[in-house]
PDB file of N, CA and C in Angstrom:
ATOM      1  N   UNK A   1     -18.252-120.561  51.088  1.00  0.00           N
ATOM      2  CA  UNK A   1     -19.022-121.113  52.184  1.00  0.00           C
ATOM      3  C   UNK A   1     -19.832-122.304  51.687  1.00  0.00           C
ATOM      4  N   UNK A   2     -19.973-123.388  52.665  1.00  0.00           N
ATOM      5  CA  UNK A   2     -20.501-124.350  52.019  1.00  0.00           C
ATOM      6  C   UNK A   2     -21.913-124.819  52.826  1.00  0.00           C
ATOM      7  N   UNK A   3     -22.853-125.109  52.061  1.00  0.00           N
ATOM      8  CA  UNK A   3     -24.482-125.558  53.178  1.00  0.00           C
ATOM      9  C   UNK A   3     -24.728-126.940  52.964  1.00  0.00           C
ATOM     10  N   UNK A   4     -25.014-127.460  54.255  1.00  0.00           N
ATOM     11  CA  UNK A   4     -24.810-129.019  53.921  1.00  0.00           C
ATOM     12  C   UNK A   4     -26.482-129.444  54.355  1.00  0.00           C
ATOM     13  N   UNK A   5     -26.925-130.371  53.591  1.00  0.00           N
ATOM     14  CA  UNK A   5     -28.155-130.619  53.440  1.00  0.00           C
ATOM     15  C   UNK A   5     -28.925-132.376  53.199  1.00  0.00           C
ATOM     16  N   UNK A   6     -29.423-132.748  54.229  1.00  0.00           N
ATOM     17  CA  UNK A   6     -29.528-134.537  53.393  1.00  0.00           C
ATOM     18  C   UNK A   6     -30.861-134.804  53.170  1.00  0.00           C
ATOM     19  N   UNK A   7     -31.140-135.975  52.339  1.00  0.00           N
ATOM     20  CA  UNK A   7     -32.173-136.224  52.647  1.00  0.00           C
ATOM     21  C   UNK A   7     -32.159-137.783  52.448  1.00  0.00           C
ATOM     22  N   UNK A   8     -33.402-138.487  52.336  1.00  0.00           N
ATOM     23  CA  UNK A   8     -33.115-139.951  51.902  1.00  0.00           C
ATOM     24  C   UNK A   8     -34.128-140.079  50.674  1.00  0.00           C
ATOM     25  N   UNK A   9     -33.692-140.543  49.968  1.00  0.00           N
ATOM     26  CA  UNK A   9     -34.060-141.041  48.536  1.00  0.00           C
ATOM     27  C   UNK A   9     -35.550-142.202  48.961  1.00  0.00           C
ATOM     28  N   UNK A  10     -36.730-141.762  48.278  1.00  0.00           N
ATOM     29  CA  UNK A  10     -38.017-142.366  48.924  1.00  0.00           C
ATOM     30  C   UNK A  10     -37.627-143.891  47.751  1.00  0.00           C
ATOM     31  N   UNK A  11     -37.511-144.033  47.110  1.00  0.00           N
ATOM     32  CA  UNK A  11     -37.100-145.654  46.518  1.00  0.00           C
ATOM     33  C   UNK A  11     -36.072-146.764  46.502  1.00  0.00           C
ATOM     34  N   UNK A  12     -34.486-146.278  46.878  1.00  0.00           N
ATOM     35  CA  UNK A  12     -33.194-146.460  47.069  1.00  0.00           C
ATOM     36  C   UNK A  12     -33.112-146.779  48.516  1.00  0.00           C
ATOM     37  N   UNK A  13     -33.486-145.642  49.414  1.00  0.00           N
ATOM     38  CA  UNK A  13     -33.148-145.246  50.687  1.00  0.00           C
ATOM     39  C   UNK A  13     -31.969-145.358  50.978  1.00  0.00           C
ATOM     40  N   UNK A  14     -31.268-144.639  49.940  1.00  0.00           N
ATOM     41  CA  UNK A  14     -29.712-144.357  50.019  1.00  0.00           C
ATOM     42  C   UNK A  14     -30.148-142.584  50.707  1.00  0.00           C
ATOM     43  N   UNK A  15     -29.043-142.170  51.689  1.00  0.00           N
ATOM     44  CA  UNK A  15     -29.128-140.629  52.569  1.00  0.00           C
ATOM     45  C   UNK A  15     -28.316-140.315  51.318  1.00  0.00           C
ATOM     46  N   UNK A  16     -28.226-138.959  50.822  1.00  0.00           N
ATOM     47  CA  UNK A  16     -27.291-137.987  50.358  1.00  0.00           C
ATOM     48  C   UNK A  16     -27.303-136.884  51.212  1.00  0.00           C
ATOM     49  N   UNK A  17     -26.041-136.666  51.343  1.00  0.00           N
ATOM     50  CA  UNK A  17     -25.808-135.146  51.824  1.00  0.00           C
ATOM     51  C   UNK A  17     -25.075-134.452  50.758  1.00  0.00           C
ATOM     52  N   UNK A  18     -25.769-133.311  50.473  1.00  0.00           N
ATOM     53  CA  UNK A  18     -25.006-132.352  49.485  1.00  0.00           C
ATOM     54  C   UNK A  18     -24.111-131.129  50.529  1.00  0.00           C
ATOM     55  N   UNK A  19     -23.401-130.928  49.182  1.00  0.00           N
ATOM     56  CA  UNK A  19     -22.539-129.919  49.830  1.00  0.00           C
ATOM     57  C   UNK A  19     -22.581-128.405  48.483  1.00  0.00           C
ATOM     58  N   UNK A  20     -22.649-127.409  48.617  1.00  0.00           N
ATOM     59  CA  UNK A  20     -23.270-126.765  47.565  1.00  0.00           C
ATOM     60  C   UNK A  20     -22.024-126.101  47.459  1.00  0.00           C
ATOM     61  N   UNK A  21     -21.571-125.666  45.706  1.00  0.00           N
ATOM     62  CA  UNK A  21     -20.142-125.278  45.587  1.00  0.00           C
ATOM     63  C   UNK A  21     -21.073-124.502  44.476  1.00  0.00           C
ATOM     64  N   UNK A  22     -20.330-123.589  44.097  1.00  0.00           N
ATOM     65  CA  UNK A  22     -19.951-122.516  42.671  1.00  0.00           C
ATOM     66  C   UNK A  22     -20.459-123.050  42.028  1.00  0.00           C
ATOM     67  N   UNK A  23     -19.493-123.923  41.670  1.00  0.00           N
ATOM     68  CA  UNK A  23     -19.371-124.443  40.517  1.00  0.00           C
ATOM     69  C   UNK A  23     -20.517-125.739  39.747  1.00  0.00           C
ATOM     70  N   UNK A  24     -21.011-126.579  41.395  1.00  0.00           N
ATOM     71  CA  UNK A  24     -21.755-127.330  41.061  1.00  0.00           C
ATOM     72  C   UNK A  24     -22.094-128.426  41.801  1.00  0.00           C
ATOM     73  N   UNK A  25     -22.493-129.462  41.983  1.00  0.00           N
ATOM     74  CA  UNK A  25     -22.602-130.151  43.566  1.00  0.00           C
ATOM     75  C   UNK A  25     -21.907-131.240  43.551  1.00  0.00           C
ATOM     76  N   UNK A  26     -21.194-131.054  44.735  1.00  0.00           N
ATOM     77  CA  UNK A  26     -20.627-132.326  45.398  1.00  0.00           C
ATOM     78  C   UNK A  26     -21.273-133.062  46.912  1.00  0.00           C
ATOM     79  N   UNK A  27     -21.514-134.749  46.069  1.00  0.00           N
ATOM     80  CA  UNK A  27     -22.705-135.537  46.167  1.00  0.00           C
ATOM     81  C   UNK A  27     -21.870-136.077  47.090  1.00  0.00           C
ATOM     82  N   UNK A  28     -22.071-136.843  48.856  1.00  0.00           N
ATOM     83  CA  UNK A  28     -21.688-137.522  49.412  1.00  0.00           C
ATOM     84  C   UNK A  28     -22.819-138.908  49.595  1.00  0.00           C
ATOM     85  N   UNK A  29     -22.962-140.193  48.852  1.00  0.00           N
ATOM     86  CA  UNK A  29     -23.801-141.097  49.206  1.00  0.00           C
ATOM     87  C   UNK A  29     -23.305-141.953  50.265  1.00  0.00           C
ATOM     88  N   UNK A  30     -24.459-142.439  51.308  1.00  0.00           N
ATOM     89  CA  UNK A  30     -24.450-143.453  51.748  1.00  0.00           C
ATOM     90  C   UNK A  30     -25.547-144.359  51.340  1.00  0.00           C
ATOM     91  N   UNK A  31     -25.232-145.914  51.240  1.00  0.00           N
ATOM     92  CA  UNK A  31     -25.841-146.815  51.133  1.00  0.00           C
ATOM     93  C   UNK A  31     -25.632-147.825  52.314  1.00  0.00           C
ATOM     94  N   UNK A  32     -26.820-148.595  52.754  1.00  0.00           N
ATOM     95  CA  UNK A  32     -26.936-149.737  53.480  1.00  0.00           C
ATOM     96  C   UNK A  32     -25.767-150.707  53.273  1.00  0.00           C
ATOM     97  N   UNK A  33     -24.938-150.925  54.113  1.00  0.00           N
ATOM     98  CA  UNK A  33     -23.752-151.671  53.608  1.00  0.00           C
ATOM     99  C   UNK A  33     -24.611-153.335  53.625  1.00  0.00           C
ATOM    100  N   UNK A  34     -24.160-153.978  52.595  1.00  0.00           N
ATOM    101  CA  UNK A  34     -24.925-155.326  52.201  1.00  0.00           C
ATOM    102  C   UNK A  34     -24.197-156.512  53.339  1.00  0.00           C
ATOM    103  N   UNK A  35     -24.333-156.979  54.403  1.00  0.00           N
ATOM    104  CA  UNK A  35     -23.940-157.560  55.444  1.00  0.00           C
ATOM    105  C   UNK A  35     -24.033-159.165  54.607  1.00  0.00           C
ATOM    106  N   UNK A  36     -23.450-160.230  55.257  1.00  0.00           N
ATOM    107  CA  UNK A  36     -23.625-161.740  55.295  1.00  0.00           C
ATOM    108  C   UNK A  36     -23.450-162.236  56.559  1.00  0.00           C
ATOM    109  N   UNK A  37     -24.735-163.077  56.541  1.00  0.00           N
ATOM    110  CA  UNK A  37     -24.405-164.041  57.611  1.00  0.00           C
ATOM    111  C   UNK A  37     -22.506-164.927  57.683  1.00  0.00           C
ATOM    112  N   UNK A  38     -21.902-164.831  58.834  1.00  0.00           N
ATOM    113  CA  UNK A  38     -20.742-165.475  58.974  1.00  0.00           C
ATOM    114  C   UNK A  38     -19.600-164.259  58.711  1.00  0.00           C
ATOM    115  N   UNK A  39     -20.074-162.982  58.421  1.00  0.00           N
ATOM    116  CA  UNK A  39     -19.050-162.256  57.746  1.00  0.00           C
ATOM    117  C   UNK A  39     -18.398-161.322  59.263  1.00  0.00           C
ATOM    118  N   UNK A  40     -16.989-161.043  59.501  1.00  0.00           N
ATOM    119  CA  UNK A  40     -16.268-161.159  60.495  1.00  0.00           C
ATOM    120  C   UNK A  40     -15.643-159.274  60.352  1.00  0.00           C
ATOM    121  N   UNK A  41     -16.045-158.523  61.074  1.00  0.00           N
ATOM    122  CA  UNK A  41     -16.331-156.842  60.937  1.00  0.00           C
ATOM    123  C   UNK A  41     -15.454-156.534  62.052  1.00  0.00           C
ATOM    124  N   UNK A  42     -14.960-155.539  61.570  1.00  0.00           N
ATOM    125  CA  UNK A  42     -14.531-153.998  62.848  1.00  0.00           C
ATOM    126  C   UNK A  42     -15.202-153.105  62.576  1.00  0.00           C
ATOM    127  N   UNK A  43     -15.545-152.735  63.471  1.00  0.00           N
ATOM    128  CA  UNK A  43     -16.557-151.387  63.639  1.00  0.00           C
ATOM    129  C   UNK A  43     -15.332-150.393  64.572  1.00  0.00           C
ATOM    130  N   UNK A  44     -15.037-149.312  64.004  1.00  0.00           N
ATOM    131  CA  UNK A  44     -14.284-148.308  64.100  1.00  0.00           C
ATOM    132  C   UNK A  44     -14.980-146.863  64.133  1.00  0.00           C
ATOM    133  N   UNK A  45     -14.256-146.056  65.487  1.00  0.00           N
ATOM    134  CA  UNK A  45     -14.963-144.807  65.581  1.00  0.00           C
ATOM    135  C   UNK A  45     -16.449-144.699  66.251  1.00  0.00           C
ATOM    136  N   UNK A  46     -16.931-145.287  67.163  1.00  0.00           N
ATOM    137  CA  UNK A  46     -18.469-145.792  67.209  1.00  0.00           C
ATOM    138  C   UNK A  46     -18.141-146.254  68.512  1.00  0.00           C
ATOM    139  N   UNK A  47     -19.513-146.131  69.358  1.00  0.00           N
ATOM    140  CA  UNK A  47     -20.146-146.561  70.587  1.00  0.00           C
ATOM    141  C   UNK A  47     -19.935-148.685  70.418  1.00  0.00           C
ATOM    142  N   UNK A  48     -19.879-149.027  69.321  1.00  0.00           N
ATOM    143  CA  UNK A  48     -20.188-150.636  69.108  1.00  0.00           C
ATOM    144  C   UNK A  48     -18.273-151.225  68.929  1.00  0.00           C
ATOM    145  N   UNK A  49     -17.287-149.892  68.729  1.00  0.00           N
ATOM    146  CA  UNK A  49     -16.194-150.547  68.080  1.00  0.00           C
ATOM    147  C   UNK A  49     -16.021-151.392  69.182  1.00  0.00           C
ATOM    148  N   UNK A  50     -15.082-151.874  67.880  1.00  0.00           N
ATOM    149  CA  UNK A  50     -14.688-153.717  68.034  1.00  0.00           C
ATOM    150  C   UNK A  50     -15.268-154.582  66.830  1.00  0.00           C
ATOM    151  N   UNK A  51     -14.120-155.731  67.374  1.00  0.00           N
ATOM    152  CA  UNK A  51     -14.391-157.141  66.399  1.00  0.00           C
ATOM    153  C   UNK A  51     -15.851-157.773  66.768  1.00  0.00           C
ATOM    154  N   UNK A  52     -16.215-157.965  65.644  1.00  0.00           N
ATOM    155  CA  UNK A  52     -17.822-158.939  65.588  1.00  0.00           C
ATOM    156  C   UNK A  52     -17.736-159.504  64.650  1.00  0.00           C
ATOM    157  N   UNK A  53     -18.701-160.613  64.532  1.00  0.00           N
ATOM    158  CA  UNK A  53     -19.383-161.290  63.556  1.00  0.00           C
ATOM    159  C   UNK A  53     -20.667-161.472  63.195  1.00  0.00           C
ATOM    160  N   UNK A  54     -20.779-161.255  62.156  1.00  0.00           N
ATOM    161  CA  UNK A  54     -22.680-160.829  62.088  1.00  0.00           C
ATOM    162  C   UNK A  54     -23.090-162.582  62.086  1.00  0.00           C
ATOM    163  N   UNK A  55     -23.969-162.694  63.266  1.00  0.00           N
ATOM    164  CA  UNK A  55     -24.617-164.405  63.011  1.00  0.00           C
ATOM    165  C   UNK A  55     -26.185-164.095  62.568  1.00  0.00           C
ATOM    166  N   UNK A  56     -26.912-163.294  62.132  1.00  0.00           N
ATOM    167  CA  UNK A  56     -28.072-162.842  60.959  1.00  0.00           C
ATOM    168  C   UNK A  56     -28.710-161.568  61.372  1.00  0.00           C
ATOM    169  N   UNK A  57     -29.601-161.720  60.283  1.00  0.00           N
ATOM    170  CA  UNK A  57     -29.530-160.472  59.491  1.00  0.00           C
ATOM    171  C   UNK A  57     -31.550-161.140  59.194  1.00  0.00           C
ATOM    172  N   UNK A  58     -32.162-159.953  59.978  1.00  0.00           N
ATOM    173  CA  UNK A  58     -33.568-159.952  60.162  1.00  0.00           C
ATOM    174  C   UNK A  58     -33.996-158.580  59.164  1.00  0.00           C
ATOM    175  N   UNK A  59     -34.379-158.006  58.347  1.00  0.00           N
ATOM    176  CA  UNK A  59     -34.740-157.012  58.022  1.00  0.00           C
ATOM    177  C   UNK A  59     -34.071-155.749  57.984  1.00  0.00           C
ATOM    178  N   UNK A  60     -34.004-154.533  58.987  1.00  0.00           N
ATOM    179  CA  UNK A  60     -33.570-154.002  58.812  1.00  0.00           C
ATOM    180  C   UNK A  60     -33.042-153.881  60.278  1.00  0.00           C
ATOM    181  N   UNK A  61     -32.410-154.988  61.166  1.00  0.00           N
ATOM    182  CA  UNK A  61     -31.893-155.942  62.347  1.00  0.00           C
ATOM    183  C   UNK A  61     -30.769-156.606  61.838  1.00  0.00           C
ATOM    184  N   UNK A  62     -29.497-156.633  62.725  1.00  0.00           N
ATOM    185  CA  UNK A  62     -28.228-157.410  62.463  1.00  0.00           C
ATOM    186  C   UNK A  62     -28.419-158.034  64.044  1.00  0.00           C
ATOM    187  N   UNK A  63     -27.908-158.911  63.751  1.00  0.00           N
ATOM    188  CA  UNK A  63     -27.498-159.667  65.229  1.00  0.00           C
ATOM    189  C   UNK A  63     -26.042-160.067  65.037  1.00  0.00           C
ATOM    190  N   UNK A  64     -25.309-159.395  65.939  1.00  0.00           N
ATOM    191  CA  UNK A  64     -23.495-159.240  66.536  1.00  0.00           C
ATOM    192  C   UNK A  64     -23.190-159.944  67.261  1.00  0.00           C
ATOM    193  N   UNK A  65     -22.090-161.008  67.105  1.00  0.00           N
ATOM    194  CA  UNK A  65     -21.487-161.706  68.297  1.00  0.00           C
ATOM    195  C   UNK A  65     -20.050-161.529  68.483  1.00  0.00           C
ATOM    196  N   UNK A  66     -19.842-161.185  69.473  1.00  0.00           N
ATOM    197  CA  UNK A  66     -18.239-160.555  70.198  1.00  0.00           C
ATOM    198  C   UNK A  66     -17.905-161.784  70.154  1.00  0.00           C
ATOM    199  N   UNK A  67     -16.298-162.010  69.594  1.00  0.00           N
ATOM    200  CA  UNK A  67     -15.669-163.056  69.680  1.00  0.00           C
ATOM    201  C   UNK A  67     -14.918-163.434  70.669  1.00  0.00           C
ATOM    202  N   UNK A  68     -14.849-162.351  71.823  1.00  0.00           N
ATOM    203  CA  UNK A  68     -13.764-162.578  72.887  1.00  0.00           C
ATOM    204  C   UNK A  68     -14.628-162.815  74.159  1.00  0.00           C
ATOM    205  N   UNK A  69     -16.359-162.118  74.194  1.00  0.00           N
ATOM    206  CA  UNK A  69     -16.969-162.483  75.103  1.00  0.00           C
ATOM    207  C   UNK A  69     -17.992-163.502  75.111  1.00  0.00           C
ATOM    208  N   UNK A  70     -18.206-163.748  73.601  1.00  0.00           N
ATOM    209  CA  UNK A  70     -19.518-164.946  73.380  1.00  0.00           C
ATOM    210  C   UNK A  70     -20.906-163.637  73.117  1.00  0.00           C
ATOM    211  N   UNK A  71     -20.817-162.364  74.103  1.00  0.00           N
ATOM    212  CA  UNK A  71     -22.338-161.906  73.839  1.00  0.00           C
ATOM    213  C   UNK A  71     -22.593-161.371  72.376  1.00  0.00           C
ATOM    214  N   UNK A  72     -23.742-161.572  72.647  1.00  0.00           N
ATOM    215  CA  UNK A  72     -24.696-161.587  71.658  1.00  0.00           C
ATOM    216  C   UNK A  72     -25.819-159.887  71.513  1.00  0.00           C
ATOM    217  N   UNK A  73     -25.728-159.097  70.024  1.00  0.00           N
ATOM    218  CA  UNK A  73     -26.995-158.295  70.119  1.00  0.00           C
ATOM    219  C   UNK A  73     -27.369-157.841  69.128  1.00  0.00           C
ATOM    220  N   UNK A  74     -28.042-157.798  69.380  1.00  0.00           N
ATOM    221  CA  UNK A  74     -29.054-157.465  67.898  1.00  0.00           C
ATOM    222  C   UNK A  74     -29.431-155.972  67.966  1.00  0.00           C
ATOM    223  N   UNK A  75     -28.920-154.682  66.827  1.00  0.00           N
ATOM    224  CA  UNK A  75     -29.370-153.749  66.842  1.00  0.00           C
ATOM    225  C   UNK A  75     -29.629-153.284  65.152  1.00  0.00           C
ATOM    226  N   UNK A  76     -30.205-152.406  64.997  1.00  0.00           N
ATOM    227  CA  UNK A  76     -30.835-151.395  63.490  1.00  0.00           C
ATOM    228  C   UNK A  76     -29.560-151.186  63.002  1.00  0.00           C
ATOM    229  N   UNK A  77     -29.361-151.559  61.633  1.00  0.00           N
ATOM    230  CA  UNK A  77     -28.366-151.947  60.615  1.00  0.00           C
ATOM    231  C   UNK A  77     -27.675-150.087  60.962  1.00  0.00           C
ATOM    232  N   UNK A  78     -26.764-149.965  61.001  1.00  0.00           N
ATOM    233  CA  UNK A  78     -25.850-148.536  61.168  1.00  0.00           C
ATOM    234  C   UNK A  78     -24.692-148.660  60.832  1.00  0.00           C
ATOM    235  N   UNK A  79     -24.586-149.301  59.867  1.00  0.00           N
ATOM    236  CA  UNK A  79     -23.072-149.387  58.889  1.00  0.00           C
ATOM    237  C   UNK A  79     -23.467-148.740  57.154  1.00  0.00           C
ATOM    238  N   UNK A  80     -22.571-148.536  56.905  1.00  0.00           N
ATOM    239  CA  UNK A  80     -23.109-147.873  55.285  1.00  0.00           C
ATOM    240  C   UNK A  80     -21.669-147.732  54.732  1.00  0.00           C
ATOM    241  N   UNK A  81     -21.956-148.006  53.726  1.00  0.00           N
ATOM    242  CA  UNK A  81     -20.726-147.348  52.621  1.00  0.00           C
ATOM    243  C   UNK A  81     -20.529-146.068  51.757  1.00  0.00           C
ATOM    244  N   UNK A  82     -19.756-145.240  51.441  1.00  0.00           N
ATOM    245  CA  UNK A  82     -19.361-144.482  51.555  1.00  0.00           C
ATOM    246  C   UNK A  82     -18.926-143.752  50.129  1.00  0.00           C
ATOM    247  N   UNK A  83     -19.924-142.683  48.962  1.00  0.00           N
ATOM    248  CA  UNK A  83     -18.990-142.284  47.616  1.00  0.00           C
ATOM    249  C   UNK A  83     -19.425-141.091  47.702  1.00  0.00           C
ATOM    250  N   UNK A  84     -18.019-140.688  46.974  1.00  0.00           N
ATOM    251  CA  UNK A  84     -18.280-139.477  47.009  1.00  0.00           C
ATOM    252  C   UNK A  84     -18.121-139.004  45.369  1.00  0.00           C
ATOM    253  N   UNK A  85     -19.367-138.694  44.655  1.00  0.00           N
ATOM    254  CA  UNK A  85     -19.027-137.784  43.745  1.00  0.00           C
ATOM    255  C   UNK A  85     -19.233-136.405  43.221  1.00  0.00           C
ATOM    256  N   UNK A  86     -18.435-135.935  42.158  1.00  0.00           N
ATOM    257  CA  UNK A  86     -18.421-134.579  41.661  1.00  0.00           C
ATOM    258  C   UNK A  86     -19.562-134.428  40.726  1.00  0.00           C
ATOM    259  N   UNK A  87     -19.625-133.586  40.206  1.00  0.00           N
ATOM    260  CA  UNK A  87     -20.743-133.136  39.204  1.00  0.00           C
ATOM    261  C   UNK A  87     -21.948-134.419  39.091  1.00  0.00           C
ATOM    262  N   UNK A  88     -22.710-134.368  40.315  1.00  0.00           N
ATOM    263  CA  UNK A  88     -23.293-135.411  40.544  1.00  0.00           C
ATOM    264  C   UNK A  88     -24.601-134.606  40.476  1.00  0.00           C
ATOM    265  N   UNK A  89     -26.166-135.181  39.448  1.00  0.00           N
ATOM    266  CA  UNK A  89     -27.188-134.675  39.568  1.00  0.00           C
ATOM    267  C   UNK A  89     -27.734-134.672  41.055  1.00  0.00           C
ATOM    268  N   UNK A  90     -28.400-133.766  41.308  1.00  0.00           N
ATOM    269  CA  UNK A  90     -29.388-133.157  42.859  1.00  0.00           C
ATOM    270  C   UNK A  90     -29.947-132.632  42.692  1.00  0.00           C
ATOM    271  N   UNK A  91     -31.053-132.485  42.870  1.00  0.00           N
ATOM    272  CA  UNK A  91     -31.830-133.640  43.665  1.00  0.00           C
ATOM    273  C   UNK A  91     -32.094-134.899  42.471  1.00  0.00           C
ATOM    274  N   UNK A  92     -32.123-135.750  42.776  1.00  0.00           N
ATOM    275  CA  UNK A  92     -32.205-137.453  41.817  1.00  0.00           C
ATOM    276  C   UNK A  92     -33.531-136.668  41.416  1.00  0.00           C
ATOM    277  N   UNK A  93     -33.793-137.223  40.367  1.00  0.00           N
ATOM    278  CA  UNK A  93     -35.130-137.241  40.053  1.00  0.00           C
ATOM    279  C   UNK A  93     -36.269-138.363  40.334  1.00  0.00           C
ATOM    280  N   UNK A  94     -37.105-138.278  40.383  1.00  0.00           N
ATOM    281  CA  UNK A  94     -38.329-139.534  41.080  1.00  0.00           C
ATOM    282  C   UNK A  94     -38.793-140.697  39.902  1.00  0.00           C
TER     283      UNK A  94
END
């Protein structure tokens, strides 16, 4: 049986979710995916899919422009990348 558990790292603010095994933990990270102005995205699986292009990047704000309609929007960065490792220390230490 497996208990799944996250939290966010107070210096990184990378989320981990653990997954607790026998043997020892398997670490799922997400990190803030690092965006560029001009850089040309699919967003897959999601309320936003579709083609965009990020035209900037305010803090922790992207602003999206649809290439087929012209609109324009700006919402809270919700893309991340994705590792997964094995015998990974948990909780990080501070």
């Amino acid at each position: 049986m497996l208990k799944k558990k996250g939290y966010r790292h107070k210096k990184s603010q990378e989320f981990f979710l653990k997954e607790e095994h026998m043997s020892g933990h398997k670490v799922t990270i997400f990190k803030p995916y690092p965006f560029q102005v001009g850089q040309k995205i699919r967003v897959e699986g999601s309320a936003r899919e579709g083609d965009w292009e990020v035209i900037g990047i305010n803090g922790q704000k992207f602003t999206l422009r649809c290439p087929v309609s012209g609109k324009e929007f700006t919402w809270n960065m919700f893309c991340y990348s994705v590792e997964e490792k094995d015998n990974f220390p948990w909780p990080m230490e501070k």
